[in-house]
Protein backbone atom coordinates (compact mmCIF):
# COMPACT_ATOMS: atom_id res chain seq x y z
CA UNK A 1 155.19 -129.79 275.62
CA UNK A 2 156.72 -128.29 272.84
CA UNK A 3 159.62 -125.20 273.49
CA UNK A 4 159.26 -122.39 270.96
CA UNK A 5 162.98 -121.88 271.43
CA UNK A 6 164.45 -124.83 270.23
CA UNK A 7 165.66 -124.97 266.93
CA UNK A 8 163.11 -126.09 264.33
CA UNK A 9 164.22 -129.88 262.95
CA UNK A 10 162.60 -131.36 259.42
CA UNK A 11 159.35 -131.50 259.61
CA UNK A 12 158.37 -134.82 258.34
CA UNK A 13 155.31 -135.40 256.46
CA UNK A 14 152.37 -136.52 258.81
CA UNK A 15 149.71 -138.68 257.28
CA UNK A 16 146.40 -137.36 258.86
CA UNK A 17 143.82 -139.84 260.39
CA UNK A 18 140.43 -139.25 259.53
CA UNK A 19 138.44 -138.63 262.82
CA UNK A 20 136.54 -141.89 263.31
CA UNK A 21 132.56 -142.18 264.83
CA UNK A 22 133.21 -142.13 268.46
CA UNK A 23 130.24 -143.46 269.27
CA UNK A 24 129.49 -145.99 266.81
CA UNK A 25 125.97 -148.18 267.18
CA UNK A 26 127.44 -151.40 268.68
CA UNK A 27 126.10 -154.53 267.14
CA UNK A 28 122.89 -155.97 268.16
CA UNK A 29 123.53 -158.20 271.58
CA UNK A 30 123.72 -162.05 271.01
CA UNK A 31 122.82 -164.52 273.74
CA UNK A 32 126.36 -165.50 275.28
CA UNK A 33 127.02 -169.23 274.34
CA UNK A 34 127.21 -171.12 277.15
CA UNK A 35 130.30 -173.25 278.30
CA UNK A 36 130.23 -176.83 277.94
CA UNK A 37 130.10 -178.19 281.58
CA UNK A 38 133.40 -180.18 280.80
CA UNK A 39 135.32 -176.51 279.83
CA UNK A 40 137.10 -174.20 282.56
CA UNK A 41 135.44 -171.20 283.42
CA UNK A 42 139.05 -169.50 283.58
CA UNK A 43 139.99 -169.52 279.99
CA UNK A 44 141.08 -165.87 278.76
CA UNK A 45 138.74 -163.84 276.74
CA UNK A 46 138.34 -164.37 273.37
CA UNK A 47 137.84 -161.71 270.41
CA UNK A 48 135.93 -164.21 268.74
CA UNK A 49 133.91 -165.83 271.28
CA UNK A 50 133.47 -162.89 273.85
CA UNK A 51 131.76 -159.97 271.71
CA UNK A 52 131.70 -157.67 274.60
CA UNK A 53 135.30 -157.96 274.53
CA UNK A 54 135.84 -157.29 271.35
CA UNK A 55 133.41 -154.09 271.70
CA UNK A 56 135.60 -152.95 274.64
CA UNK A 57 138.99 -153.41 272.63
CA UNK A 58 137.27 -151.75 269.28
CA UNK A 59 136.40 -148.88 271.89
CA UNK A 60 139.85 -149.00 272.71
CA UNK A 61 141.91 -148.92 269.50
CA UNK A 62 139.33 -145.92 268.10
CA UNK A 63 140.06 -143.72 271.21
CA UNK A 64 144.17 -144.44 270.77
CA UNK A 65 144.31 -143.47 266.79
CA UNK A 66 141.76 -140.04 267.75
CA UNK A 67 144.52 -139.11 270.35
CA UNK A 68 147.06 -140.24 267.90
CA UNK A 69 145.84 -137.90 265.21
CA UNK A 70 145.12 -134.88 267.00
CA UNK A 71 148.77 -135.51 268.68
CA UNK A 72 150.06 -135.63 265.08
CA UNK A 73 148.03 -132.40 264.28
CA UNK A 74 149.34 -130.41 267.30
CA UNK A 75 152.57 -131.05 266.56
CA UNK A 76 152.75 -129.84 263.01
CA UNK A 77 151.09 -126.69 264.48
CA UNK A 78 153.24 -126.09 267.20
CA UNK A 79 156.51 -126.82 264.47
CA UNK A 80 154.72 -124.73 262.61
CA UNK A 81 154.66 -122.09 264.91
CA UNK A 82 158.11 -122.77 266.16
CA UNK A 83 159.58 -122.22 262.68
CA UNK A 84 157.60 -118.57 262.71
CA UNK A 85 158.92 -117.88 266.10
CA UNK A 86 162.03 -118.48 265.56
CA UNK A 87 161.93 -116.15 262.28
CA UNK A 88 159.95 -113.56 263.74
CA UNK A 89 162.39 -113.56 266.16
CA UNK A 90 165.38 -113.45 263.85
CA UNK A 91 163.32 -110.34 262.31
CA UNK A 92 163.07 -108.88 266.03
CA UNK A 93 166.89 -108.98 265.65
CA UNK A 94 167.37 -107.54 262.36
CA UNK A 95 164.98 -104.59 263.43
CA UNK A 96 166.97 -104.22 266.92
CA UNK A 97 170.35 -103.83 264.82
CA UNK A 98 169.09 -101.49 262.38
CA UNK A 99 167.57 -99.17 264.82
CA UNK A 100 170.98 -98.78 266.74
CA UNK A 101 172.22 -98.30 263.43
CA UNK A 102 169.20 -95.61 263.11
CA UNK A 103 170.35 -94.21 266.63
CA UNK A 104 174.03 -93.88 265.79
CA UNK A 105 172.81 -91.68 262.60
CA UNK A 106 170.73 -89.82 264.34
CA UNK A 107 173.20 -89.25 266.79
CA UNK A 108 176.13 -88.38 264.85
CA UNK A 109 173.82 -85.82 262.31
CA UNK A 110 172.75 -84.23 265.54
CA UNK A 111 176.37 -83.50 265.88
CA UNK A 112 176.46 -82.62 262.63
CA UNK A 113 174.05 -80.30 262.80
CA UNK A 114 175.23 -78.65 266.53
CA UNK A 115 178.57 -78.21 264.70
CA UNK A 116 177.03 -76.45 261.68
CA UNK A 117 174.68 -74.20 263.99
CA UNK A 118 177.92 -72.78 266.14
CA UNK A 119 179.63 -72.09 262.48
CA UNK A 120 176.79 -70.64 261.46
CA UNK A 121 176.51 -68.25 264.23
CA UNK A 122 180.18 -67.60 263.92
CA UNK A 123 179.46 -66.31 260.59
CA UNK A 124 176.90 -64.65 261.33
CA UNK A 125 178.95 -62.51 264.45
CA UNK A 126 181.58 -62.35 261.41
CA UNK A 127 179.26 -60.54 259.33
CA UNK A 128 178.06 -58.05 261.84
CA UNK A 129 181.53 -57.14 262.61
CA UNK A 130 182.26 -57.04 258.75
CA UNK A 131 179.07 -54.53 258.23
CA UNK A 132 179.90 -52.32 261.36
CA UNK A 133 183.68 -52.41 259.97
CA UNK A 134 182.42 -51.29 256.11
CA UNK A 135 180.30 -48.66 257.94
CA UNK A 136 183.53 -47.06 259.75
CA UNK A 137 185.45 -47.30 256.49
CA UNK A 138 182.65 -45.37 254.93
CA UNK A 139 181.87 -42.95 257.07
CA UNK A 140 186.31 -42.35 257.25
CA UNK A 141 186.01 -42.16 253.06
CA UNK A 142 183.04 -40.01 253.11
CA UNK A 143 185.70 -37.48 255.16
CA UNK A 144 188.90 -37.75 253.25
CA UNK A 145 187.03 -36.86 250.17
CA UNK A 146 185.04 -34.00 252.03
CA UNK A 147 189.51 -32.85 252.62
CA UNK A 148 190.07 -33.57 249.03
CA UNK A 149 187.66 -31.51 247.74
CA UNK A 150 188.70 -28.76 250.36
CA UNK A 151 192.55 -29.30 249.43
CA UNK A 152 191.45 -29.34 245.47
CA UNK A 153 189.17 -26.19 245.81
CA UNK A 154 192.36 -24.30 248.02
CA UNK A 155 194.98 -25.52 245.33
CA UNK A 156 192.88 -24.58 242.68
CA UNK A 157 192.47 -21.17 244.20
CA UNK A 158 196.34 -20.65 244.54
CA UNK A 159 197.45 -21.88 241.32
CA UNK A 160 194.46 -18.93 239.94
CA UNK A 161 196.20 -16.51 242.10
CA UNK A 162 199.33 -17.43 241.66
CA UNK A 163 198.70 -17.51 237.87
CA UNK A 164 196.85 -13.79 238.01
CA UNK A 165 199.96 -12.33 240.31
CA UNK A 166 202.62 -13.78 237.47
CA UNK A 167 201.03 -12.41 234.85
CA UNK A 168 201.58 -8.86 236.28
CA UNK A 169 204.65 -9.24 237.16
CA UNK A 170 208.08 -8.07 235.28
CA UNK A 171 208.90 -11.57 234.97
CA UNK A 172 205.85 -12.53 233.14
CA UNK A 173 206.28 -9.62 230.58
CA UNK A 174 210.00 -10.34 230.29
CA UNK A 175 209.51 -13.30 229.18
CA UNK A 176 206.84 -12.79 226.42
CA UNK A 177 209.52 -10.36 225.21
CA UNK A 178 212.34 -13.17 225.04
CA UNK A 179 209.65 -15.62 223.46
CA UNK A 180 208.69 -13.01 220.64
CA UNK A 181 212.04 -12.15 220.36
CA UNK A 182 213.37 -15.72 219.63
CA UNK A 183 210.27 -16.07 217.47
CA UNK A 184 210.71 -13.28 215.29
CA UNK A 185 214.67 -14.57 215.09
CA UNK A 186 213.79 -17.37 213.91
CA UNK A 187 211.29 -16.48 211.73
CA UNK A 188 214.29 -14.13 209.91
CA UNK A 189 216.64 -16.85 209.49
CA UNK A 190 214.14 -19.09 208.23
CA UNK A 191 213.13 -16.47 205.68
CA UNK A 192 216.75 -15.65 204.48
CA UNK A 193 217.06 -19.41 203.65
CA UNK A 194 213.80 -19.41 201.52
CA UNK A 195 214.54 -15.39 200.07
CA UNK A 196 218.28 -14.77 199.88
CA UNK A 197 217.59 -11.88 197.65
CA UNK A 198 215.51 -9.89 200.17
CA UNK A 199 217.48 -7.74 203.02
CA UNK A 200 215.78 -9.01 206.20
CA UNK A 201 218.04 -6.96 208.54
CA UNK A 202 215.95 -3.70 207.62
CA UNK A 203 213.48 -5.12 209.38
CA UNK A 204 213.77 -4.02 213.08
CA UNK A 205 211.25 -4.95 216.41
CA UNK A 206 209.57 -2.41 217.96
CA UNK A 207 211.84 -0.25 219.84
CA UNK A 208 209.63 -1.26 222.69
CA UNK A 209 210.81 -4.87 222.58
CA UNK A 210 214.15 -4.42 221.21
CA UNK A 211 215.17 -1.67 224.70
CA UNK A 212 213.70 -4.18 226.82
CA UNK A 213 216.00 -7.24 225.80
CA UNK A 214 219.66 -6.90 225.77
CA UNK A 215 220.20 -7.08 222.13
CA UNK A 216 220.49 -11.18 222.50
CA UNK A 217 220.89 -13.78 219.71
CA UNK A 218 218.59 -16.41 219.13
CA UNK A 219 220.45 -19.06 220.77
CA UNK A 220 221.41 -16.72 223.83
CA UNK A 221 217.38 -16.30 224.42
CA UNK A 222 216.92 -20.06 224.47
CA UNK A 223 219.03 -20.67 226.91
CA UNK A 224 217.63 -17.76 229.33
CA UNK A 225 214.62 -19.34 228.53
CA UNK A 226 215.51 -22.60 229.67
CA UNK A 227 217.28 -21.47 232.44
CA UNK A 228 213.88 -20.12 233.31
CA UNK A 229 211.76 -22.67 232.80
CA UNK A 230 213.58 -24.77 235.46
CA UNK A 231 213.76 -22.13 238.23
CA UNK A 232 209.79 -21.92 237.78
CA UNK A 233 209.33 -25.54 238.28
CA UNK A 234 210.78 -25.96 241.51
CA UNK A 235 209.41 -22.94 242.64
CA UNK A 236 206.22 -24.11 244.82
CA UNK A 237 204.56 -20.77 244.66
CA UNK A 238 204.15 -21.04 240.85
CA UNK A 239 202.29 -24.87 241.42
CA UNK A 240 204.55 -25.93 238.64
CA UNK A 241 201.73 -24.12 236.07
CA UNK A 242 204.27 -21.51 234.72
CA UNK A 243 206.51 -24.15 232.74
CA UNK A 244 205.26 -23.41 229.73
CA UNK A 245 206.37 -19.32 229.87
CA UNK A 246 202.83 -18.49 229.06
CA UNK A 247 199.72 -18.67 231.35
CA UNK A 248 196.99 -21.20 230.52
């Protein structure tokens, strides 16, 4: 009996018997010769002289090589065989180690893939907080402007009354005095540069103008107007507007 699991040796090359007639048509029966009288009746058989001996070992010999060559043919097989047992079983083994290989992927891309679900929903609970928080912030914007525009339409309203109560006040038409005043200075000493020959002193301001001031130089009104200039900016009533001397 042959064992598939023992390792498979050289095969050797088997020379195959023809199958021979098993039942070949003996030859045709000859009267035995009869023994001399003077010869033993003991004697071993003889191929020669016997001829139903010699059928009987013929018989013999054909029945040994049959069994000999289907031996010779079931053995081949069954190496035969062996040899693709033993590979199909070093394939079995190749295909066992590559599916734990195949299990250990799947495994650790399952992880994978658990790992990249909970940072997905992470995100995702990031980005609902991040939506709610832009929808506070908007809603708080959407307020401070609604003050800004409050604040700007209130400032806007005190700088126009603060503007309309400067312009009728003393101050207001004191100083458009001064301004003319220097302007009209000027103006003369400019001219008496350019015109030496014409007498610029006959001409006088309005006696208006001239009682309200306090019969000032040119450089004395500069300075008062200076001097006024900065007591308007840090006045907060004024909204810093009046800097100028003259409304806008």
């Amino acid at each position: 009996m042959v064992n598939l699991d023992d390792p498979v040796d050289d095969v050797e090359p088997v020379q195959i018997i023809p199958p021979v007639q098993t039942n070949p048509t003996p030859p045709p029966t000859k009267t035995p010769r009869r023994p001399h009288p003077s010869e033993s009746s003991e004697r071993p058989p003889n191929l020669v002289l016997d001829e139903g001996y010699a059928w009987r070992t013929f018989q013999g010999i054909i029945s040994d090589n049959e069994a000999m060559s289907k031996f010779y043919t079931a053995n081949c097989q069954a190496k035969e065989l062996s040899a693709e047992a033993k590979t199909a079983k070093e394939k079995v083994k190749e295909l066992n180690t590559e599916v734990l290989l195949k299990k250990g992927e799947v495994i650790r891309l399952t992880e994978d893939l658990n790992r990249l679900q909970g940072s997905e929903t992470k995100l995702k609970d990031k980005v609902e907080e991040l939506k709610a928080d832009v929808i506070e912030k908007d809603t708080r914007i959407a307020h401070l402007e609604g003050q800004v525009s409050e604040f700007a339409s209130a400032l806007e309203k005190a700088r126009e009354e603060a503007v309309a109560a400067f312009k009728k006040s003393d101050e207001y038409k004191n100083r458009l005095d001064s301004h003319y005043t220097t302007g009209y200075e000027d103006f003369r000493a400019d001219a008496k540069d350019v015109f030496p020959d014409l007498d610029f002193d006959s001409f006088k301001l309005p006696l208006a103008i001239e009682s309200s001031l306090l019969q000032t130089s040119s450089e004395d009104v500069n300075v008062m107007d200076d001097a006024n200039n900065e007591v308007t900016q840090d006045d907060p009533k004024s909204g810093g507007n009046a800097s100028s001397g003259l409304p806008k």
